[in-house]
PDB file of N, CA and C in Angstrom:
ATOM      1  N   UNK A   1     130.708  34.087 117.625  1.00  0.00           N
ATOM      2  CA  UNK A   1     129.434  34.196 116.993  1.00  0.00           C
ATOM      3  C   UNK A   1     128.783  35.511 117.432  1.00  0.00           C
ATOM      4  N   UNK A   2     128.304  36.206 116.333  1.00  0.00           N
ATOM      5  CA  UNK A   2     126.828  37.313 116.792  1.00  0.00           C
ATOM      6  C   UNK A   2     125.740  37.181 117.052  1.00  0.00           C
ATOM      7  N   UNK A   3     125.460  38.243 118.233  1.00  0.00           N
ATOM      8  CA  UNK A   3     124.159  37.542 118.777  1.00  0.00           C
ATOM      9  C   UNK A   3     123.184  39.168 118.096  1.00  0.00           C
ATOM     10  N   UNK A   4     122.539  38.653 117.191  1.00  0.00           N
ATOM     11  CA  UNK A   4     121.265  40.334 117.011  1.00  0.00           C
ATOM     12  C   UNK A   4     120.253  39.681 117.533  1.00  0.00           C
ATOM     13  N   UNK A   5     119.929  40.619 118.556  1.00  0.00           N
ATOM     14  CA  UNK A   5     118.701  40.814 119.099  1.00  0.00           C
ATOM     15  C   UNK A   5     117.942  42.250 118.785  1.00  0.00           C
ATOM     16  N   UNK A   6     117.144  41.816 118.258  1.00  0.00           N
ATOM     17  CA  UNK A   6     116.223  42.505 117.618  1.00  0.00           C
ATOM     18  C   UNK A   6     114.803  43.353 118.505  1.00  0.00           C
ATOM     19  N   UNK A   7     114.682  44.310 118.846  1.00  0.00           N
ATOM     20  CA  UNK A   7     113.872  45.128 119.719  1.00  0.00           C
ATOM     21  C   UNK A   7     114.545  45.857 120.850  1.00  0.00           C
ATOM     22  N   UNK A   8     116.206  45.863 120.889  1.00  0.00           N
ATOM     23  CA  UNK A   8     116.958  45.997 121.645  1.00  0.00           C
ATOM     24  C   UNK A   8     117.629  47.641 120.886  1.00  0.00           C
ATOM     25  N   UNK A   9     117.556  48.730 121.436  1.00  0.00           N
ATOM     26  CA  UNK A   9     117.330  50.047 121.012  1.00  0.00           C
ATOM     27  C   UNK A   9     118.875  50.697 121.588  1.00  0.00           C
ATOM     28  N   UNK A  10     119.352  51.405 121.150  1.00  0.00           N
ATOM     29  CA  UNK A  10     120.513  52.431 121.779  1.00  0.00           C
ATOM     30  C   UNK A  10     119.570  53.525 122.252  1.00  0.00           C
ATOM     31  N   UNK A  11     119.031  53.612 123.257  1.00  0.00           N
ATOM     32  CA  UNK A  11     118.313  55.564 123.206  1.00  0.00           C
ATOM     33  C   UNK A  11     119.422  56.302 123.548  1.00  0.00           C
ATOM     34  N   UNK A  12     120.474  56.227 123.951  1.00  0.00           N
ATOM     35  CA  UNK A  12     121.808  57.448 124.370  1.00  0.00           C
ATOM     36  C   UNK A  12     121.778  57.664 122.632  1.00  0.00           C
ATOM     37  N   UNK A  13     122.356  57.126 122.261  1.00  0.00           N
ATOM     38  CA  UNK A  13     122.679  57.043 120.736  1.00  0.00           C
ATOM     39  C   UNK A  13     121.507  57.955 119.996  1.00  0.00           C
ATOM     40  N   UNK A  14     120.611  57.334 119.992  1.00  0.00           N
ATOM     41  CA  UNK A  14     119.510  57.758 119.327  1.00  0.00           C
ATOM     42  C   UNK A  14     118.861  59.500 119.852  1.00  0.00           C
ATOM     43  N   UNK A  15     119.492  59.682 121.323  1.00  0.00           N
ATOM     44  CA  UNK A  15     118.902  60.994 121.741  1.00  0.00           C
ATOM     45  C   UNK A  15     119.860  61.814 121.346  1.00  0.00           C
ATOM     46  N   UNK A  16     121.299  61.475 121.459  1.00  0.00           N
ATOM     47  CA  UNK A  16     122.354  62.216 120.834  1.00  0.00           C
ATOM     48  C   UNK A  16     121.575  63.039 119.407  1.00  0.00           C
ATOM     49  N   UNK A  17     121.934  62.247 118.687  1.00  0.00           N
ATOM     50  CA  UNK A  17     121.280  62.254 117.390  1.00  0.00           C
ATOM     51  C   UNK A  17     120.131  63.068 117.029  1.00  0.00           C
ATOM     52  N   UNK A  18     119.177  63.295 117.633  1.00  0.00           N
ATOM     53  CA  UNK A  18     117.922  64.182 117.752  1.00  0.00           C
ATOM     54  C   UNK A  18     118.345  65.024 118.534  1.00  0.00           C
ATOM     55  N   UNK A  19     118.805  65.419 119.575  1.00  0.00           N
ATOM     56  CA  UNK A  19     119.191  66.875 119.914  1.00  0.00           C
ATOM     57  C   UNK A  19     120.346  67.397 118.990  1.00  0.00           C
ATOM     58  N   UNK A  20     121.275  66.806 118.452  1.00  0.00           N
ATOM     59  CA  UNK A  20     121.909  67.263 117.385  1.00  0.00           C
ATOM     60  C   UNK A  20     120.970  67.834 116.288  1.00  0.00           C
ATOM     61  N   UNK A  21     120.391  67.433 115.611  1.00  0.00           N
ATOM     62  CA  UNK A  21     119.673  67.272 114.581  1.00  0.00           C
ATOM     63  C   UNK A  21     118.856  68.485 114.562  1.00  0.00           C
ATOM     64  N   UNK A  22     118.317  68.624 115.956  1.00  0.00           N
ATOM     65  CA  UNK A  22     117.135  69.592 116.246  1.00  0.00           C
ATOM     66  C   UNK A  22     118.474  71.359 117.080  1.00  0.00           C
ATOM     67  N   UNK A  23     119.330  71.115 116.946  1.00  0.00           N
ATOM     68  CA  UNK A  23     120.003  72.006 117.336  1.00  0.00           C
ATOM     69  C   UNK A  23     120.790  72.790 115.622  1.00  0.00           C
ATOM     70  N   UNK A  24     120.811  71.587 115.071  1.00  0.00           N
ATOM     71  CA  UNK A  24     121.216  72.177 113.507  1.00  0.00           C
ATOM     72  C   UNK A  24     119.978  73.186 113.050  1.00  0.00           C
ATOM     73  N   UNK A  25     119.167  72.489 113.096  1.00  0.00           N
ATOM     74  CA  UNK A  25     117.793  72.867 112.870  1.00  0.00           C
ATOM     75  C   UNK A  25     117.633  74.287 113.203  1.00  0.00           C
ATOM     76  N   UNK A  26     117.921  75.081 114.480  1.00  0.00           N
ATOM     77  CA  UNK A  26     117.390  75.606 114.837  1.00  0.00           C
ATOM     78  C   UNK A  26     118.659  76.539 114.770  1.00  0.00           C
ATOM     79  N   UNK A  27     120.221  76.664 114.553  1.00  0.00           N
ATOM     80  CA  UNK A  27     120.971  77.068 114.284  1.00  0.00           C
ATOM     81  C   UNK A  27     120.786  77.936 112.708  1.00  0.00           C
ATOM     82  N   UNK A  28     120.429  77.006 111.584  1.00  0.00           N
ATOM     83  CA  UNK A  28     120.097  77.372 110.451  1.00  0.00           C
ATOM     84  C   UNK A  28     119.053  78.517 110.144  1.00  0.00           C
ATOM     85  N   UNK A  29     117.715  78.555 111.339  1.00  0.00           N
ATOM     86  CA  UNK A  29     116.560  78.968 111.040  1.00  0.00           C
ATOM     87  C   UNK A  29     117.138  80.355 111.684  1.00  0.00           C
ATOM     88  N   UNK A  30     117.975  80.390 112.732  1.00  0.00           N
ATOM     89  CA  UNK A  30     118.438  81.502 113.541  1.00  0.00           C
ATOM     90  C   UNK A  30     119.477  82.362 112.287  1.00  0.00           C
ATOM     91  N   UNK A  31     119.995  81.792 112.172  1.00  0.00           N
ATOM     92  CA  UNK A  31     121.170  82.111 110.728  1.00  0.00           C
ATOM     93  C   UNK A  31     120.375  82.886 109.977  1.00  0.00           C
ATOM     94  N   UNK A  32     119.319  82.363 109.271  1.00  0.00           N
ATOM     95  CA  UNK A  32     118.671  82.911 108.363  1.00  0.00           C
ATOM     96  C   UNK A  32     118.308  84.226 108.602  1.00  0.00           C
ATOM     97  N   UNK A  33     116.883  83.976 109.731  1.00  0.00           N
ATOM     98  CA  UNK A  33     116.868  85.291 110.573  1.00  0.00           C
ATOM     99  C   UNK A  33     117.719  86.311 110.406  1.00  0.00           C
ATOM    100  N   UNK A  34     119.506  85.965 111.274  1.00  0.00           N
ATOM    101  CA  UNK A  34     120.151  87.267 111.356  1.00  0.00           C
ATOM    102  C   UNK A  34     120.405  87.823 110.047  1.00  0.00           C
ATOM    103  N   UNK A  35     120.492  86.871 109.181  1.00  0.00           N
ATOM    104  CA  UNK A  35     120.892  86.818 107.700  1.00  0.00           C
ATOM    105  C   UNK A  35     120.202  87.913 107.235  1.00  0.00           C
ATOM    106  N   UNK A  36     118.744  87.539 107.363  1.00  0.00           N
ATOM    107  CA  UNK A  36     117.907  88.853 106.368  1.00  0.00           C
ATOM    108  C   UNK A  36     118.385  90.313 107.915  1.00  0.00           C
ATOM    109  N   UNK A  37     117.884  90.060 108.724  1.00  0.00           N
ATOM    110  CA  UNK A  37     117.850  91.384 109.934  1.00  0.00           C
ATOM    111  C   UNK A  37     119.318  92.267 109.021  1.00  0.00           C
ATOM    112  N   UNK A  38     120.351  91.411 109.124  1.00  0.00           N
ATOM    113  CA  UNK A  38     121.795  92.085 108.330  1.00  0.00           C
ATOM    114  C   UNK A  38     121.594  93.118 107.248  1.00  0.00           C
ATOM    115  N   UNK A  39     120.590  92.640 106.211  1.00  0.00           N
ATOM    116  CA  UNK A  39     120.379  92.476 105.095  1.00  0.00           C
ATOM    117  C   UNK A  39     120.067  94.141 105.162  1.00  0.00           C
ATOM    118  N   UNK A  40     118.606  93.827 105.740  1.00  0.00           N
ATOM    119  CA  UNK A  40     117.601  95.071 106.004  1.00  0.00           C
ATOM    120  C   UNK A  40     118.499  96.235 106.826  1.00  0.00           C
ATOM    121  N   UNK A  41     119.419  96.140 107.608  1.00  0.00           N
ATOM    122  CA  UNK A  41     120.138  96.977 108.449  1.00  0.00           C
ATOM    123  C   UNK A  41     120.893  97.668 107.086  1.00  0.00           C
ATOM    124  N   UNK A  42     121.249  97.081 106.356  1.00  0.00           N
ATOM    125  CA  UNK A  42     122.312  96.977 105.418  1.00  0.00           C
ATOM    126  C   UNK A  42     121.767  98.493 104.704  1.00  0.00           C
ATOM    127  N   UNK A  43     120.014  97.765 103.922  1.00  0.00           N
ATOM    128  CA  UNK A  43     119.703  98.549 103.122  1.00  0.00           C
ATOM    129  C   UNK A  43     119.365  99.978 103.490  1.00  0.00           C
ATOM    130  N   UNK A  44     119.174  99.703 105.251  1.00  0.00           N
ATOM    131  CA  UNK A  44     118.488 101.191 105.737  1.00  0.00           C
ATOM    132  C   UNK A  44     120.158 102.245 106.186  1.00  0.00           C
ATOM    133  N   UNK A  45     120.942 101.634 106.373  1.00  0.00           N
ATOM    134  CA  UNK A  45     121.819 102.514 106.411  1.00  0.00           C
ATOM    135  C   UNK A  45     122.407 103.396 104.896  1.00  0.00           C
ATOM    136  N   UNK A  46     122.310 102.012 103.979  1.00  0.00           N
ATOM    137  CA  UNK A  46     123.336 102.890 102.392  1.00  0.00           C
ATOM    138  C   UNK A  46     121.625 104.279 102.449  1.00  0.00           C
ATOM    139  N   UNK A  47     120.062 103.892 102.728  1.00  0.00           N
ATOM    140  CA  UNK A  47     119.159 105.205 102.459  1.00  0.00           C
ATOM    141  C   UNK A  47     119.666 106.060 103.441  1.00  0.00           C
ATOM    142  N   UNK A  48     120.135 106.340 104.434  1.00  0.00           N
ATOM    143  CA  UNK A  48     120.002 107.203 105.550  1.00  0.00           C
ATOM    144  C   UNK A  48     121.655 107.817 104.861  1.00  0.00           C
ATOM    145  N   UNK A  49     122.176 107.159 104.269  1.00  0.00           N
ATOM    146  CA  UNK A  49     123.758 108.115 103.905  1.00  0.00           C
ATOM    147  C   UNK A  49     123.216 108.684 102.901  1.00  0.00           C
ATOM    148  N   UNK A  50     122.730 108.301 101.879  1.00  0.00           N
ATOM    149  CA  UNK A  50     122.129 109.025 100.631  1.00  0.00           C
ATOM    150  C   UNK A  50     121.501 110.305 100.857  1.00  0.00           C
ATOM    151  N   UNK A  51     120.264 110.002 101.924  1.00  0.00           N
ATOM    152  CA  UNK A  51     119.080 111.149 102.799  1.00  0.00           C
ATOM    153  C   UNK A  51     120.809 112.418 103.347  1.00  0.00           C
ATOM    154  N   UNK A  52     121.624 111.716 103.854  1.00  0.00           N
ATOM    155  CA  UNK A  52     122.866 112.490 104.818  1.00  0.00           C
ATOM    156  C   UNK A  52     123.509 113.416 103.784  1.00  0.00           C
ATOM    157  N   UNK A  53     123.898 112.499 102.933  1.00  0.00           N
ATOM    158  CA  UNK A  53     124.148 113.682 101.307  1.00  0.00           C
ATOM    159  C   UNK A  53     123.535 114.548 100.777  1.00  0.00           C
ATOM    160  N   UNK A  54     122.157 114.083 100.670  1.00  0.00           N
ATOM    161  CA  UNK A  54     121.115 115.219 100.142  1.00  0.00           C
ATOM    162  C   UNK A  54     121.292 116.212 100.923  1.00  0.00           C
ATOM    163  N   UNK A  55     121.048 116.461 102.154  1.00  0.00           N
ATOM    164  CA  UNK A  55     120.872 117.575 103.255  1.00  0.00           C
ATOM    165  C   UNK A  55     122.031 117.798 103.371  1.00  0.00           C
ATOM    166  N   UNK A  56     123.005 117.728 103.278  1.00  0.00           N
ATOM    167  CA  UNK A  56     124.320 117.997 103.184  1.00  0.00           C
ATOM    168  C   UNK A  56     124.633 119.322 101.576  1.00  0.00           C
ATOM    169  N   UNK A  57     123.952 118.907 101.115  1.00  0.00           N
ATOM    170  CA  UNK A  57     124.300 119.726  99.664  1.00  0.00           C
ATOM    171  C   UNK A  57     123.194 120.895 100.158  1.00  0.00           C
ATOM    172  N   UNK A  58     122.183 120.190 100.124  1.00  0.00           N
ATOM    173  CA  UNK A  58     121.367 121.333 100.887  1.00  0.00           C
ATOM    174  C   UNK A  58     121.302 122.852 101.958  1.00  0.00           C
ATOM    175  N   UNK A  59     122.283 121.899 102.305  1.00  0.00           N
ATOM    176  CA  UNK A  59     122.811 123.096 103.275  1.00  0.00           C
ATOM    177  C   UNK A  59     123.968 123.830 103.281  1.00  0.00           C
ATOM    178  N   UNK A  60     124.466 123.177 102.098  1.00  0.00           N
ATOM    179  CA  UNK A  60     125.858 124.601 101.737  1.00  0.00           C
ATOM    180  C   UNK A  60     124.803 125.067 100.552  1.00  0.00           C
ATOM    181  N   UNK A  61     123.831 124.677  99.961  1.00  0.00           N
ATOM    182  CA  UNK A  61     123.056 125.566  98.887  1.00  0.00           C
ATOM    183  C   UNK A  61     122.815 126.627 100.250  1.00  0.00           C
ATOM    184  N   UNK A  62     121.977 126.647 101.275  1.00  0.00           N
ATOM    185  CA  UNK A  62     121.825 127.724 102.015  1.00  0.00           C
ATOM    186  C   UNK A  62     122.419 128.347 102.666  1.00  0.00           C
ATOM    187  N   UNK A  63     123.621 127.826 102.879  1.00  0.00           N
ATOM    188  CA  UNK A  63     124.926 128.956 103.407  1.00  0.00           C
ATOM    189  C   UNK A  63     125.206 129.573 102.480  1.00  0.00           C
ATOM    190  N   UNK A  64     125.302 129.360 101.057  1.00  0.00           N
ATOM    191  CA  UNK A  64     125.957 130.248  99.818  1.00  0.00           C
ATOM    192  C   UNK A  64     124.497 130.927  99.932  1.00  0.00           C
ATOM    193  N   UNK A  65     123.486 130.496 100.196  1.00  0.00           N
ATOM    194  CA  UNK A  65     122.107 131.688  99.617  1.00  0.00           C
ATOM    195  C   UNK A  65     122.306 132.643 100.929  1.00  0.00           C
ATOM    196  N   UNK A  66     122.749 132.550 101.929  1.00  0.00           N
ATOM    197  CA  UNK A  66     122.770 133.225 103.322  1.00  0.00           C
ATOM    198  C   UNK A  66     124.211 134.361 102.902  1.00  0.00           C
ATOM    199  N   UNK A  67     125.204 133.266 102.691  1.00  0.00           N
ATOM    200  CA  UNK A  67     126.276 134.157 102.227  1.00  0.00           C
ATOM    201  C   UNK A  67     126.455 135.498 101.624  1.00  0.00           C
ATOM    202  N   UNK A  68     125.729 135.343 100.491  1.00  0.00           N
ATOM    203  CA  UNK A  68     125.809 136.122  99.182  1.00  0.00           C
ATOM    204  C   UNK A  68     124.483 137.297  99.829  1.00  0.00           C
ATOM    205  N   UNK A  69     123.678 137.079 100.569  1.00  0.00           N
ATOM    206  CA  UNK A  69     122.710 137.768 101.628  1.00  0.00           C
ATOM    207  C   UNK A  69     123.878 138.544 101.977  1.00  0.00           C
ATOM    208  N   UNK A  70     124.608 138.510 102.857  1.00  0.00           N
ATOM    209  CA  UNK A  70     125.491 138.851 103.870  1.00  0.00           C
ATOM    210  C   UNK A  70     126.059 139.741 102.727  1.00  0.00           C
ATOM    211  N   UNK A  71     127.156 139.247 102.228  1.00  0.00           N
ATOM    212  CA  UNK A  71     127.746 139.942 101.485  1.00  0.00           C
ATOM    213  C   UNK A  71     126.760 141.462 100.428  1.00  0.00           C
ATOM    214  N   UNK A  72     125.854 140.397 100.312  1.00  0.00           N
ATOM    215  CA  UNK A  72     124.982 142.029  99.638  1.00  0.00           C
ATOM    216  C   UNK A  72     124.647 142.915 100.333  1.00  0.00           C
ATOM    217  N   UNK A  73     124.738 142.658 101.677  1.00  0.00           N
ATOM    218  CA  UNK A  73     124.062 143.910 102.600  1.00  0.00           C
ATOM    219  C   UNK A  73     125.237 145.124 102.892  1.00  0.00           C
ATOM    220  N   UNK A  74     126.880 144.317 102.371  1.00  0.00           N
ATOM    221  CA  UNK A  74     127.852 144.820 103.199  1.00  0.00           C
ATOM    222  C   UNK A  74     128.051 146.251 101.403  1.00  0.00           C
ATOM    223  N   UNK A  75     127.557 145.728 100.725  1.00  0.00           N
ATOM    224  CA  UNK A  75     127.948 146.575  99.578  1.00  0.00           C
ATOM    225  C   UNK A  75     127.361 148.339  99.366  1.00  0.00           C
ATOM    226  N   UNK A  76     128.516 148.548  99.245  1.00  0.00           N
ATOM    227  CA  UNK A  76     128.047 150.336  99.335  1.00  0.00           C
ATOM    228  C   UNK A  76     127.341 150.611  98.705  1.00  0.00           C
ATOM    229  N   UNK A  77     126.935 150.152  97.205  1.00  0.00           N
ATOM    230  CA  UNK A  77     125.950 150.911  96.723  1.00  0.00           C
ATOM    231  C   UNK A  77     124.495 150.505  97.227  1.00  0.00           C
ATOM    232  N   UNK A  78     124.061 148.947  98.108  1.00  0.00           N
ATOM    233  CA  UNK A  78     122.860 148.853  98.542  1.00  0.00           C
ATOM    234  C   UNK A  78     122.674 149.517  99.980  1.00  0.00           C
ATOM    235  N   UNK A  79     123.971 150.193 100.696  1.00  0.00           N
ATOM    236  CA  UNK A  79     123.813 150.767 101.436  1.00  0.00           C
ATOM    237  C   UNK A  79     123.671 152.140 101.299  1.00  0.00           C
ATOM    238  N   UNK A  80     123.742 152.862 100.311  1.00  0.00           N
ATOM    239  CA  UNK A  80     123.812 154.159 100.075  1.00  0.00           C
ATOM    240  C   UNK A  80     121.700 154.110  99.575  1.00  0.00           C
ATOM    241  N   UNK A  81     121.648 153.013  98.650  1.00  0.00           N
ATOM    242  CA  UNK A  81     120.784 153.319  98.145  1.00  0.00           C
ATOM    243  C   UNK A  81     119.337 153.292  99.302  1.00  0.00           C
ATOM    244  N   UNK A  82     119.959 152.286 100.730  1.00  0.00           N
ATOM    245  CA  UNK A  82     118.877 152.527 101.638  1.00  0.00           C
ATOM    246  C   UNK A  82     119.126 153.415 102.957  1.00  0.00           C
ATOM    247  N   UNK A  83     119.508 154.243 102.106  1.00  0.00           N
ATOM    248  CA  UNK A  83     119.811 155.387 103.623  1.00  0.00           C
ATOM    249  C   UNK A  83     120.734 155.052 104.477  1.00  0.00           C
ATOM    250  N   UNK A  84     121.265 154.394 104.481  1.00  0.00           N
ATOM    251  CA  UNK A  84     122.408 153.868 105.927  1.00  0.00           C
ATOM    252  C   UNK A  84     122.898 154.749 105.688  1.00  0.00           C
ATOM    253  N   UNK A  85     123.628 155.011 107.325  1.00  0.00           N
ATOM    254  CA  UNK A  85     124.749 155.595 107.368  1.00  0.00           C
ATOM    255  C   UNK A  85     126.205 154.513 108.021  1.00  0.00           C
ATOM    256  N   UNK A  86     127.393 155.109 107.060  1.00  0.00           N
ATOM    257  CA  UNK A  86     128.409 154.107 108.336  1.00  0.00           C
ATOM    258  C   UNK A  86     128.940 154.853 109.066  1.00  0.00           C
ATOM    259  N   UNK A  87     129.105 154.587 110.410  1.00  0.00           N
ATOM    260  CA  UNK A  87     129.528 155.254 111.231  1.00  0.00           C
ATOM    261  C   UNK A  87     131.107 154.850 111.286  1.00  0.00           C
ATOM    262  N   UNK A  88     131.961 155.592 111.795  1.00  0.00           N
ATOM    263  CA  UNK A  88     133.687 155.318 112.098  1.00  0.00           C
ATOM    264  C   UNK A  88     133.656 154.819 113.626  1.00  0.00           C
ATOM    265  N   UNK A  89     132.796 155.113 114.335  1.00  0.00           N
ATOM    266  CA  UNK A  89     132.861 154.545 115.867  1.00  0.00           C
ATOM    267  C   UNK A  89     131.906 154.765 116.723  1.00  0.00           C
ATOM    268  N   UNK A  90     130.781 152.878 116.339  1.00  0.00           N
ATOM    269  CA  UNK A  90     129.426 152.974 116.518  1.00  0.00           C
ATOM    270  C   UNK A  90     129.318 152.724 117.860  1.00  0.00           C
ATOM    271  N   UNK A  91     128.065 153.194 118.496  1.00  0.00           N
ATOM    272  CA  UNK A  91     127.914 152.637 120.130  1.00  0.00           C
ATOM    273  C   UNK A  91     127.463 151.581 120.011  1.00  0.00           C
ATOM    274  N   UNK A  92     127.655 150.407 120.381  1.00  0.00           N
ATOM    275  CA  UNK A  92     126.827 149.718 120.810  1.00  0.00           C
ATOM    276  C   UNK A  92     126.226 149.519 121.832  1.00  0.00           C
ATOM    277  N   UNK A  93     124.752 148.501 121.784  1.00  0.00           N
ATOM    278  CA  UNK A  93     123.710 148.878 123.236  1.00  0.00           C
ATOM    279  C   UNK A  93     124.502 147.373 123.984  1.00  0.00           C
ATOM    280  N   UNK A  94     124.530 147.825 125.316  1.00  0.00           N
ATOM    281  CA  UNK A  94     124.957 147.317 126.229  1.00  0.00           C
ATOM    282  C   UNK A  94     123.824 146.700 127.664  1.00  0.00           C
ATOM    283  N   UNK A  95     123.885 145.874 128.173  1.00  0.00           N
ATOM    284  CA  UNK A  95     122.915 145.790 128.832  1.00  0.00           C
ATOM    285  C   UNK A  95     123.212 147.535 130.431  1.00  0.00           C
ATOM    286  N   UNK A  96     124.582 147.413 130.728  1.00  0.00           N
ATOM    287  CA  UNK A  96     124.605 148.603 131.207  1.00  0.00           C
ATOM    288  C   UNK A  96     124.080 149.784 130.991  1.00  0.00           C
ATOM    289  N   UNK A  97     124.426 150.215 129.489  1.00  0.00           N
ATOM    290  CA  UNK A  97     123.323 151.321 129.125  1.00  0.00           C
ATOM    291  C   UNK A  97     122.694 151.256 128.577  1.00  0.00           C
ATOM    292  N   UNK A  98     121.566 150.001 129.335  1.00  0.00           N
ATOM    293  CA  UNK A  98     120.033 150.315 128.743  1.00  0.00           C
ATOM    294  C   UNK A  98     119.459 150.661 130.614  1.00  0.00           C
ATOM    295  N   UNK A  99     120.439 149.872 131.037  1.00  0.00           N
ATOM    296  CA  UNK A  99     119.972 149.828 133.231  1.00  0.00           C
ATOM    297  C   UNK A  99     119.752 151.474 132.925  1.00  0.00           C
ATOM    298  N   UNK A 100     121.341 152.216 132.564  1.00  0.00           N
ATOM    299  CA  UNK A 100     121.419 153.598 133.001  1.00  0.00           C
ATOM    300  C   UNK A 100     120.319 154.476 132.489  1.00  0.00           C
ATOM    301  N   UNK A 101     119.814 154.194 131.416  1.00  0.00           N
ATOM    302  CA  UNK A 101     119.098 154.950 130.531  1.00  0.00           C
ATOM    303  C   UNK A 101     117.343 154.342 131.158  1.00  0.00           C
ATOM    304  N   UNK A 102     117.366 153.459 132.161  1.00  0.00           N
ATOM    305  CA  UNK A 102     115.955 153.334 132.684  1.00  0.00           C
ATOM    306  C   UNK A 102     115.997 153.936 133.923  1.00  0.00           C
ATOM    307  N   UNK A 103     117.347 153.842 134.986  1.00  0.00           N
ATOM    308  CA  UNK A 103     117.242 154.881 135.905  1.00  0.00           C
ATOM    309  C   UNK A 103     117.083 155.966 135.460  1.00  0.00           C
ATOM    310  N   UNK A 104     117.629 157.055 134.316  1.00  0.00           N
ATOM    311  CA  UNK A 104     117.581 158.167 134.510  1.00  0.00           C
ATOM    312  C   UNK A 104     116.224 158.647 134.393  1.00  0.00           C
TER     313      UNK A 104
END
């Protein structure tokens, strides 16, 4: 025969159960969290490669504008037309002879 007695409680059982419950709980809400944090990491890196490209183009636009600088200065006719002269075997200043040239 069964005996139910009635007001007679499992609490092991029952605490199991609520720290489970409250550990799902709080697993899910954490999840979520990293979920969006992911999300947002996500979106700020694809802007910061885009921003990395832009300045990237940017800056071979100013090496070719620096370049073509360079190269125009080396051309004989803008050097003729501003007085230069080229020399066959230029001095250059040296920190030595600038010493010598303050002793003398």
């Amino acid at each position: 025969m069964t005996v139910i007695e009635f007001g007679k409680r499992n609490y092991k059982i029952n605490t199991l159960i609520t720290v489970l419950f409250i550990t799902l709980i709080i697993s899910v809400v954490c999840g979520i969290a990293l979920y969006n944090h992911l999300i947002s990491l996500r979106h700020d890196v694809a802007k910061s490669e885009d921003l990395l490209a832009k300045l990237q183009v940017e800056t071979a636009e100013l090496k070719n504008k620096l370049y073509n600088v360079i190269d125009g200065a080396s051309n004989s006719s803008f050097i003729q037309s501003t007085g230069l002269i080229i020399e066959k075997n230029p001095q250059y200043v040296t920190p030595a002879a600038l010493i010598s040239q303050v002793i003398q």
